[in-house]
N, C-alpha and C. Protein backbone atom coordinates (compact mmCIF):
# COMPACT_ATOMS: atom_id res chain seq x y z
N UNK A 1 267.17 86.93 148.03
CA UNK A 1 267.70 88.10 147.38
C UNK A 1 268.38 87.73 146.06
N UNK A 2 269.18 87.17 146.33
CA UNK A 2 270.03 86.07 144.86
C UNK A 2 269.19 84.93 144.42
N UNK A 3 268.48 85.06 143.57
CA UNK A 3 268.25 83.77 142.94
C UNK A 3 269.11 82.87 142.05
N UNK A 4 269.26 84.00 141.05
CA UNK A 4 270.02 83.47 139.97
C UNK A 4 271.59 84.31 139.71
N UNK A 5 272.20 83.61 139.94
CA UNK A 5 274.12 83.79 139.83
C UNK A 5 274.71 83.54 138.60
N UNK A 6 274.94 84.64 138.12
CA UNK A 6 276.08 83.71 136.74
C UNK A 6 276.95 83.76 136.92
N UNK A 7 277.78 82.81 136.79
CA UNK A 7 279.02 82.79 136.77
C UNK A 7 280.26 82.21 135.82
N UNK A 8 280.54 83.20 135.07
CA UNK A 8 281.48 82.91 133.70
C UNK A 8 282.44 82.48 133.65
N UNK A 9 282.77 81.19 132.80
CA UNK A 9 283.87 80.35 133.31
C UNK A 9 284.60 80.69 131.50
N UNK A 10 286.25 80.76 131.48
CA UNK A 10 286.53 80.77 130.51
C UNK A 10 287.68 79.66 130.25
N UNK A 11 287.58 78.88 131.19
CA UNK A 11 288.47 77.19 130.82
C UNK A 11 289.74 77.36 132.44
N UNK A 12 289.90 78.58 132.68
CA UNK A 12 291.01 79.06 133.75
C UNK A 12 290.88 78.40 134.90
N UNK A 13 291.71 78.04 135.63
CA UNK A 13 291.43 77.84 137.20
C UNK A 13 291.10 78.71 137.71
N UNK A 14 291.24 79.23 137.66
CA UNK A 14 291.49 80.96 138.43
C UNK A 14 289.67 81.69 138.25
N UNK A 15 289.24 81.53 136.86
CA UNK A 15 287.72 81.55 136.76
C UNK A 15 286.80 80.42 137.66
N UNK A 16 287.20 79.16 137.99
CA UNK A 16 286.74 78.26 138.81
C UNK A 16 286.36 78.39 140.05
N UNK A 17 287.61 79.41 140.89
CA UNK A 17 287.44 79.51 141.88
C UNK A 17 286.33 80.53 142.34
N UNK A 18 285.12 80.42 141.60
CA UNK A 18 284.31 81.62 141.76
C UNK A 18 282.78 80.60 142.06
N UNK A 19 283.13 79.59 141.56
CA UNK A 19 281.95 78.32 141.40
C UNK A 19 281.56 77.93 143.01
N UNK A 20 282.69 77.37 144.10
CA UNK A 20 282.23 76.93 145.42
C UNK A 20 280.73 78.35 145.91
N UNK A 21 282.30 79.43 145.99
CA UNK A 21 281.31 80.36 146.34
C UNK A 21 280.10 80.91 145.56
N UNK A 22 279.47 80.72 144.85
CA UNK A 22 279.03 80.74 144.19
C UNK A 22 277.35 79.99 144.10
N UNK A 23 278.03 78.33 144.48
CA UNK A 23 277.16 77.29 144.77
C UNK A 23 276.62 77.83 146.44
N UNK A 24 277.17 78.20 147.43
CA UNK A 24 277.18 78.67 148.35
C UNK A 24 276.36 79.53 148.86
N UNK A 25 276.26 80.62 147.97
CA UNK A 25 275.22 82.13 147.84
C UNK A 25 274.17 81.47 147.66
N UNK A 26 274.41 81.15 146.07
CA UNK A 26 272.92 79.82 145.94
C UNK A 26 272.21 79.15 146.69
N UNK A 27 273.19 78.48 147.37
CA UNK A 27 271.98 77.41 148.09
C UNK A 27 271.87 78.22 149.92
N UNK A 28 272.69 78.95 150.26
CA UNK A 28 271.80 80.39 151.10
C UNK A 28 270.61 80.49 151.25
N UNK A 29 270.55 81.07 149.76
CA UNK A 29 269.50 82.20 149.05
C UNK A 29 268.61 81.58 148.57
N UNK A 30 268.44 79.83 148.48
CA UNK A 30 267.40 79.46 148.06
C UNK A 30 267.33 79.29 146.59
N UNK A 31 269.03 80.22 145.61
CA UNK A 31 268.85 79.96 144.17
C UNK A 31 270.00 79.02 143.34
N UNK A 32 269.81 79.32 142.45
CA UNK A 32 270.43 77.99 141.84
C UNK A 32 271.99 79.19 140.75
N UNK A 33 273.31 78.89 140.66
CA UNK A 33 274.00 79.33 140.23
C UNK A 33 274.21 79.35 138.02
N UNK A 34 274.15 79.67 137.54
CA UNK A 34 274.39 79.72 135.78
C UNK A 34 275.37 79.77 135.40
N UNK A 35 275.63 78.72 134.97
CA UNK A 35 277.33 78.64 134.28
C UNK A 35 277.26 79.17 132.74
N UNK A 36 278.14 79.99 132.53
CA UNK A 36 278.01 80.66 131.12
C UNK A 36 280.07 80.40 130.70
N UNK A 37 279.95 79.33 129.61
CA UNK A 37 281.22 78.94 129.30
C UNK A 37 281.50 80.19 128.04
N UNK A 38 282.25 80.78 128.29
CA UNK A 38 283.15 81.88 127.12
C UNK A 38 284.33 81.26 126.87
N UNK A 39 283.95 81.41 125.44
CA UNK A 39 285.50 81.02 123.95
C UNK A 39 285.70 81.70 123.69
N UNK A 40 286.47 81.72 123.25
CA UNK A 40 287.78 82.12 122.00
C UNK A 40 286.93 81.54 120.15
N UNK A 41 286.79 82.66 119.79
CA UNK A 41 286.68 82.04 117.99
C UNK A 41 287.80 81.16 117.60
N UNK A 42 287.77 80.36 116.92
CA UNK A 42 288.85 80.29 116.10
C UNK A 42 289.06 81.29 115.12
N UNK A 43 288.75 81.74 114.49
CA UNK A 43 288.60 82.73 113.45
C UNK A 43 288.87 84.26 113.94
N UNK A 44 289.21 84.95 113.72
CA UNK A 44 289.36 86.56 114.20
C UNK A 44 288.57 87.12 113.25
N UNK A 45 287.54 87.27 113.29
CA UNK A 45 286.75 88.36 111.97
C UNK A 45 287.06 89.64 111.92
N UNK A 46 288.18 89.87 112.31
CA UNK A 46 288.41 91.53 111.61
C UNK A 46 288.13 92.58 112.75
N UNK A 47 288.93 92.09 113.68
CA UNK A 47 289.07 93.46 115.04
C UNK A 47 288.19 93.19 115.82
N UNK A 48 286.85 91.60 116.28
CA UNK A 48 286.23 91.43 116.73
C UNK A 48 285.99 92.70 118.38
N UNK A 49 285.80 93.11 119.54
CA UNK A 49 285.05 94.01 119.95
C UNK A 49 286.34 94.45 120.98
N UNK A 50 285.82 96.14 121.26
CA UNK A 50 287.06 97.03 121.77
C UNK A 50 286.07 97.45 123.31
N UNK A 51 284.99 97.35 123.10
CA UNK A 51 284.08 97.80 124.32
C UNK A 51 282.92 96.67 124.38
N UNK A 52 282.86 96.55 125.45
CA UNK A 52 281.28 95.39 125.62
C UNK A 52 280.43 96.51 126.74
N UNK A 53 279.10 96.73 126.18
CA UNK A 53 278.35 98.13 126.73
C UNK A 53 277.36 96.88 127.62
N UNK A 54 277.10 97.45 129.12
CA UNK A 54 275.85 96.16 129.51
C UNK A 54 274.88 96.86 130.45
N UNK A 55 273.81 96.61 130.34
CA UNK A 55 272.93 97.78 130.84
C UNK A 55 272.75 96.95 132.27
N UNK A 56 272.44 98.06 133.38
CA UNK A 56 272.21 97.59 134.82
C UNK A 56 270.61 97.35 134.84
N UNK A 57 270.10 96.92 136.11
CA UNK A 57 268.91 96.63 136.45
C UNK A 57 268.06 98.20 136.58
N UNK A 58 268.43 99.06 136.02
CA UNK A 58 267.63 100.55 136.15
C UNK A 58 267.83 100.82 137.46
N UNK A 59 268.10 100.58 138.62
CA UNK A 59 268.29 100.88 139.60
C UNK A 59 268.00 102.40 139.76
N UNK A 60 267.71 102.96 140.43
CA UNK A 60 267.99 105.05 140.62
C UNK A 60 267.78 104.88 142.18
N UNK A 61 268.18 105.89 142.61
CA UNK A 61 267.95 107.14 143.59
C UNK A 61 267.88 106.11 145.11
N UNK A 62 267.40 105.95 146.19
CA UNK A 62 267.70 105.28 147.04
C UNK A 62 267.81 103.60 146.88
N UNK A 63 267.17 103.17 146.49
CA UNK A 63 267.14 101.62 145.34
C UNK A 63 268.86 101.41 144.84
N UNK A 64 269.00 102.23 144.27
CA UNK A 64 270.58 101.95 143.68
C UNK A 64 271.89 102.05 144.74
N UNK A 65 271.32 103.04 145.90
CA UNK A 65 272.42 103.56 146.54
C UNK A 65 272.44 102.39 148.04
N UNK A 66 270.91 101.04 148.06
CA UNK A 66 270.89 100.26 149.17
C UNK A 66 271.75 98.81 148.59
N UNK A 67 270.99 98.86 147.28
CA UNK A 67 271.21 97.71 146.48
C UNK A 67 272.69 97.50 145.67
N UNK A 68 272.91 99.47 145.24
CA UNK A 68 274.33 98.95 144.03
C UNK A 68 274.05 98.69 142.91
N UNK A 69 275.05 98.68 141.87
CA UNK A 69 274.38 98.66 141.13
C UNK A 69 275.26 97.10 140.38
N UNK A 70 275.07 95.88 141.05
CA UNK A 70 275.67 94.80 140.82
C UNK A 70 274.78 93.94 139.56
N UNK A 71 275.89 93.40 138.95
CA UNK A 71 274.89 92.47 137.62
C UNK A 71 274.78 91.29 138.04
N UNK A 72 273.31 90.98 138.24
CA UNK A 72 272.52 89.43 138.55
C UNK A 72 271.56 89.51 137.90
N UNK A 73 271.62 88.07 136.97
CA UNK A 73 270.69 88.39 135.89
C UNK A 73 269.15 87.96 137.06
């Protein structure tokens, strides 16, 4: 069902603790987990972003309501 897991680390402990479980689901499910490291600019370009918009898997109508509508890439 899970193949692929991302899981966004931004330097925190607290973001870490998402990795065991994580590796866990993965190797379950037969998939492998994606580490996606998020920074900080150094630079502030000028009010950088107030909303981040992210589209779901299209999911609808009984499909969405078994599945959810959870982000796995």
């Amino acid at each position: 069902m899970f193949k692929r897991i991302l899981v966004p680390l931004d330097g925190s402990a607290r973001a870490e603790y998402a990795l065991p479980i994580a590796a866990r689901i993965a190797r379950a499910m037969g998939g492998s987990p994606h580490l996606l490291e998020v920074v900080s600019p150094l630079i502030d370009y000028g009010g950088g972003c107030d909303l981040i918009a992210i589209s779901t898997h299209g999911r609808h109508g009984l499909e969405r309501w078994v599945m959810g509508s959870w982000l796995v890439c």
